[in-house]
N, C-alpha and C. Protein backbone atom coordinates (compact mmCIF):
# COMPACT_ATOMS: atom_id res chain seq x y z
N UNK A 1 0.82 -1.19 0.00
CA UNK A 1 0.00 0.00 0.00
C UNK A 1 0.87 1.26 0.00
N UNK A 2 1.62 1.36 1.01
CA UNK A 2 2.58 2.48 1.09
C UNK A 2 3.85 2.58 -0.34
N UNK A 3 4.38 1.38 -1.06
CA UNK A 3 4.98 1.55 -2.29
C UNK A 3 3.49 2.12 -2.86
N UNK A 4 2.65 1.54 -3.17
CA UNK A 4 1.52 1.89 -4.17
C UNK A 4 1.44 3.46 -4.31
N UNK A 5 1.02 3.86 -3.24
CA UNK A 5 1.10 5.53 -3.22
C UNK A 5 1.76 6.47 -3.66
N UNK A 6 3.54 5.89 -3.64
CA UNK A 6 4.20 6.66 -4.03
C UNK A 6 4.77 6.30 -5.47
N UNK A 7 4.89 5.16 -5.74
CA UNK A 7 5.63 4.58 -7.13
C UNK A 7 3.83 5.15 -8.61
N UNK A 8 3.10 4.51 -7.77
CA UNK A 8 1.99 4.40 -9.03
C UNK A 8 0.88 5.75 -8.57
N UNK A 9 0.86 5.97 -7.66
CA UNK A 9 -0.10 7.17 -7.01
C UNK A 9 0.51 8.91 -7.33
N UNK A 10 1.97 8.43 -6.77
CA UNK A 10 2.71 9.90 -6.94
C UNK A 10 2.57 10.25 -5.74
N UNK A 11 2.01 10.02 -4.83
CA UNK A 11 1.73 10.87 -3.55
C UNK A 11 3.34 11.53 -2.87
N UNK A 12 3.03 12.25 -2.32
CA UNK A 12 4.12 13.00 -1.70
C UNK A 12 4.47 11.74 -0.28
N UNK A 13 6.35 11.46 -0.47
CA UNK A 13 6.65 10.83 0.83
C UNK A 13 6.28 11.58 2.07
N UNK A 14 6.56 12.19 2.19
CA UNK A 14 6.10 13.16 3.71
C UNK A 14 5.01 13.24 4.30
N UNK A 15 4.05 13.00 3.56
CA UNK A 15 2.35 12.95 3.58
C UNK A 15 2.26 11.55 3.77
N UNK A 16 2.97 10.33 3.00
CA UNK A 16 2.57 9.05 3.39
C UNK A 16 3.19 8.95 4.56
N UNK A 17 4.19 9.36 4.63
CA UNK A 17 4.74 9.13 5.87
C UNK A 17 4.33 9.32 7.26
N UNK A 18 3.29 10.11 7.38
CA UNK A 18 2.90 10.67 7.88
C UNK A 18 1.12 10.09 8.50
N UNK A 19 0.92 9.56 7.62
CA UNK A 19 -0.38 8.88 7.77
C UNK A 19 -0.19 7.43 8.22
N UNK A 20 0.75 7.06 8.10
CA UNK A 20 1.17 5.97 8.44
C UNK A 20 2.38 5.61 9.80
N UNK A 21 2.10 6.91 10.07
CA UNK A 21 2.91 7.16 11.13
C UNK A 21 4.58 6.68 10.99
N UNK A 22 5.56 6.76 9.78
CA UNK A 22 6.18 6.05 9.89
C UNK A 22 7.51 7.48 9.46
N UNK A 23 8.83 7.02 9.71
CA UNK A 23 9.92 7.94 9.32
C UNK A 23 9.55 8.49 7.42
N UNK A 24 10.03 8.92 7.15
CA UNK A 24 10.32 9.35 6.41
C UNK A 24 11.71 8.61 5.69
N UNK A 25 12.35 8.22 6.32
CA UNK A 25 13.54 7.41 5.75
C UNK A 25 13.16 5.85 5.77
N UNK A 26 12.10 5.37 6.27
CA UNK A 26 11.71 3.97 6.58
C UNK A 26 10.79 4.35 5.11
N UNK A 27 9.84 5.21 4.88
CA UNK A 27 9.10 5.15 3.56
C UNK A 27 10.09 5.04 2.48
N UNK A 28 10.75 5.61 2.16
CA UNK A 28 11.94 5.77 1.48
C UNK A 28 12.63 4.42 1.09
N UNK A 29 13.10 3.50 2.50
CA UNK A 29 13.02 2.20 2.24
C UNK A 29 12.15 1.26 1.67
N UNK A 30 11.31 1.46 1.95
CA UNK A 30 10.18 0.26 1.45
C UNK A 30 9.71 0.95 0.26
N UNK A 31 9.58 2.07 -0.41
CA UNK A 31 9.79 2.23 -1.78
C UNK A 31 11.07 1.85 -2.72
N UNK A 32 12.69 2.70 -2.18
CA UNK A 32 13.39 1.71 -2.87
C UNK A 32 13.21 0.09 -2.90
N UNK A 33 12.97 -0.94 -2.05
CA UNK A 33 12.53 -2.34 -2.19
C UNK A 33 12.14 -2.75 -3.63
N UNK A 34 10.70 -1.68 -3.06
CA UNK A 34 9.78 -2.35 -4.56
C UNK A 34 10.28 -1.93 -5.91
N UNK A 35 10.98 -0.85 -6.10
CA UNK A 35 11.48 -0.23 -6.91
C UNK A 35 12.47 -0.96 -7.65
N UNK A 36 13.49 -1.56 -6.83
CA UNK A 36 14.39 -2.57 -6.75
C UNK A 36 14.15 -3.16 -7.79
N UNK A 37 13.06 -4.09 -7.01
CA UNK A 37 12.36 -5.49 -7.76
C UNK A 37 11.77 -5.33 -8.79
N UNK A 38 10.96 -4.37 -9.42
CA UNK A 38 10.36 -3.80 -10.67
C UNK A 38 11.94 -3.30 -11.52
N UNK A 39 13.18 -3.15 -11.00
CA UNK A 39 14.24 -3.05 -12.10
C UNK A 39 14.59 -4.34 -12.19
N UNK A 40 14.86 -5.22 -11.12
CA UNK A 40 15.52 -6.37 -11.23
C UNK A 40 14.55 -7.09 -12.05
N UNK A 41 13.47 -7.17 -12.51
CA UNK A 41 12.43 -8.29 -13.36
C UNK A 41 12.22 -7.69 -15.03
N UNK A 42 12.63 -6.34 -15.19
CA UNK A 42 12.31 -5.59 -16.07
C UNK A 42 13.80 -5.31 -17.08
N UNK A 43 14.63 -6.05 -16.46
CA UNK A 43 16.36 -5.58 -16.94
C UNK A 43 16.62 -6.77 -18.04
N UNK A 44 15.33 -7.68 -18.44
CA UNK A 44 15.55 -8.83 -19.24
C UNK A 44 14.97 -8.95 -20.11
N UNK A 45 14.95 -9.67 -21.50
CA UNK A 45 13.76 -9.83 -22.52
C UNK A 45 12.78 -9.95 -22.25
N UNK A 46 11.68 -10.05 -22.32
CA UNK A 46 10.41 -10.46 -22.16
C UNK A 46 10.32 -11.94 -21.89
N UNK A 47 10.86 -12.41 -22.97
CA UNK A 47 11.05 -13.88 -23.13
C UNK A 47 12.10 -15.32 -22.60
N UNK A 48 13.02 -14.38 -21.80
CA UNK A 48 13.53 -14.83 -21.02
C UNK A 48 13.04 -15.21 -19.99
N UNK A 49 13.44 -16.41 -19.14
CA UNK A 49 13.29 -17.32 -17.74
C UNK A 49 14.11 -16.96 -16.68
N UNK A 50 14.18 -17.21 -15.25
CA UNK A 50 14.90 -17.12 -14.34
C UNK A 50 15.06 -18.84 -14.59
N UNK A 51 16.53 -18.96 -13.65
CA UNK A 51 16.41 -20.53 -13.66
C UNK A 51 17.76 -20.20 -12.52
N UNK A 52 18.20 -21.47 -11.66
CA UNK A 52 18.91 -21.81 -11.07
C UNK A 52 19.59 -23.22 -11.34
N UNK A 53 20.47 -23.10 -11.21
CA UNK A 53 21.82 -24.02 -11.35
C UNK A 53 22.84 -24.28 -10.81
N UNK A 54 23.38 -25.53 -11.21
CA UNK A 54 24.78 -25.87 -10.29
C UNK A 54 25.66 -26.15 -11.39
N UNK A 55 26.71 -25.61 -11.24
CA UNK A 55 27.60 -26.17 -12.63
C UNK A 55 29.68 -25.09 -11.46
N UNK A 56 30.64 -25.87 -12.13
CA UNK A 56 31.70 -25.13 -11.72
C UNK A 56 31.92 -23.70 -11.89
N UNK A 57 32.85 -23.32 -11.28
CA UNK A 57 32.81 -21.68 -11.44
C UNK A 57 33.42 -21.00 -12.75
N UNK A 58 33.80 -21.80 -13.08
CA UNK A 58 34.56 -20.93 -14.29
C UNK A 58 33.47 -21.56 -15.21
N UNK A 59 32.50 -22.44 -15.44
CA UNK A 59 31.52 -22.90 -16.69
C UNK A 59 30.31 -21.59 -16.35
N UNK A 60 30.15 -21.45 -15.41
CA UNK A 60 28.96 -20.63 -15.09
C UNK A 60 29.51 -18.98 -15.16
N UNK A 61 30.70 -18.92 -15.42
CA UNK A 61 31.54 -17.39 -15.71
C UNK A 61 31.25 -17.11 -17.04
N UNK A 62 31.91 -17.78 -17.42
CA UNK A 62 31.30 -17.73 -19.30
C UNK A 62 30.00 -17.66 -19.66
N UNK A 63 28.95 -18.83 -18.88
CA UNK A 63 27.74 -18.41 -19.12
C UNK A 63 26.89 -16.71 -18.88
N UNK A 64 27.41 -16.68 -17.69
CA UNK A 64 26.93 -14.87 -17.44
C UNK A 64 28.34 -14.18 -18.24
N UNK A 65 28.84 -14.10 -18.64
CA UNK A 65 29.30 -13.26 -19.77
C UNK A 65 28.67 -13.25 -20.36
N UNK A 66 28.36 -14.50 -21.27
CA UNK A 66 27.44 -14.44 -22.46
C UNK A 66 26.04 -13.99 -21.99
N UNK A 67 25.21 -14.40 -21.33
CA UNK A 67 24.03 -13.99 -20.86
C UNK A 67 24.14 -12.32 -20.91
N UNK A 68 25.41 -11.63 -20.25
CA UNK A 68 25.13 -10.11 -20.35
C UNK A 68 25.47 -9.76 -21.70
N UNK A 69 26.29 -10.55 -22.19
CA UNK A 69 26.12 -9.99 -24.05
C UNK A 69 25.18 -9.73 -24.85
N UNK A 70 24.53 -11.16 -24.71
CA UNK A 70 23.09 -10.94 -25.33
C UNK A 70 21.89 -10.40 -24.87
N UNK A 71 21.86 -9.90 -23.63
CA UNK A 71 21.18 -8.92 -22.78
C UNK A 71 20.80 -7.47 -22.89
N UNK A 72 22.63 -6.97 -23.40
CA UNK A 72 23.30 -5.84 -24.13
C UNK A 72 22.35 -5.19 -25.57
N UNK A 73 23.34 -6.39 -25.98
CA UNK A 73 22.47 -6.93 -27.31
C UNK A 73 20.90 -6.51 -27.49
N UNK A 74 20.58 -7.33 -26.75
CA UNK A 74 18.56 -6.88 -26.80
C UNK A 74 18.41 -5.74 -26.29
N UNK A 75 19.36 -4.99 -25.92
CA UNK A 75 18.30 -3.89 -25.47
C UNK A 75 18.88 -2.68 -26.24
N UNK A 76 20.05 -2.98 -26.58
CA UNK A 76 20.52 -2.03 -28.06
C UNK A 76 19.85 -1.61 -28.94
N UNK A 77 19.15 -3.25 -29.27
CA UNK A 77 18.65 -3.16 -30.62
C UNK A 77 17.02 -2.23 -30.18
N UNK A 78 16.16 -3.01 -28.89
CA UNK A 78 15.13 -2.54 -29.25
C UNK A 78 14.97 -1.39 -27.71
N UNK A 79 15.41 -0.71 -28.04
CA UNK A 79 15.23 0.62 -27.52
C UNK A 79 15.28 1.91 -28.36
């Protein structure tokens, strides 16, 4: 509720903060959070998966190289 207000509402922090009885630097927190997480899900193709894995460290180095290449890549092209 309190991200909602300020990310999609616009409301002024000081005013939510305020109704909610809470700091002003604690609103602040729990907006960066969500904020966070809406970059971290949004920084990928559309069509891309999350996935987890086990593999050695240097096989899984190369893989995120390449993964940020073609990452690069996609967002070069369609931006």
């Amino acid at each position: 509720m309190i991200a909602r207000e300020i990310l999609v509402e616009g409301k002024d922090m000081s005013e939510v903060a305020a109704r909610y009885q809470l700091t002003r630097q604690r609103v602040m927190a729990i907006r960066d959070k969500f904020h966070s997480a809406y970059l971290r899900n949004s920084m990928f193709p559309p069509d891309w998966i999350r996935a987890s894995v086990c593999a050695p460290q240097e096989m899984l180095n190369r893989f995120l190289t390449e993964v940020e290449r073609e990452r690069i890549k996609y967002f070069s092209q369609n931006s």
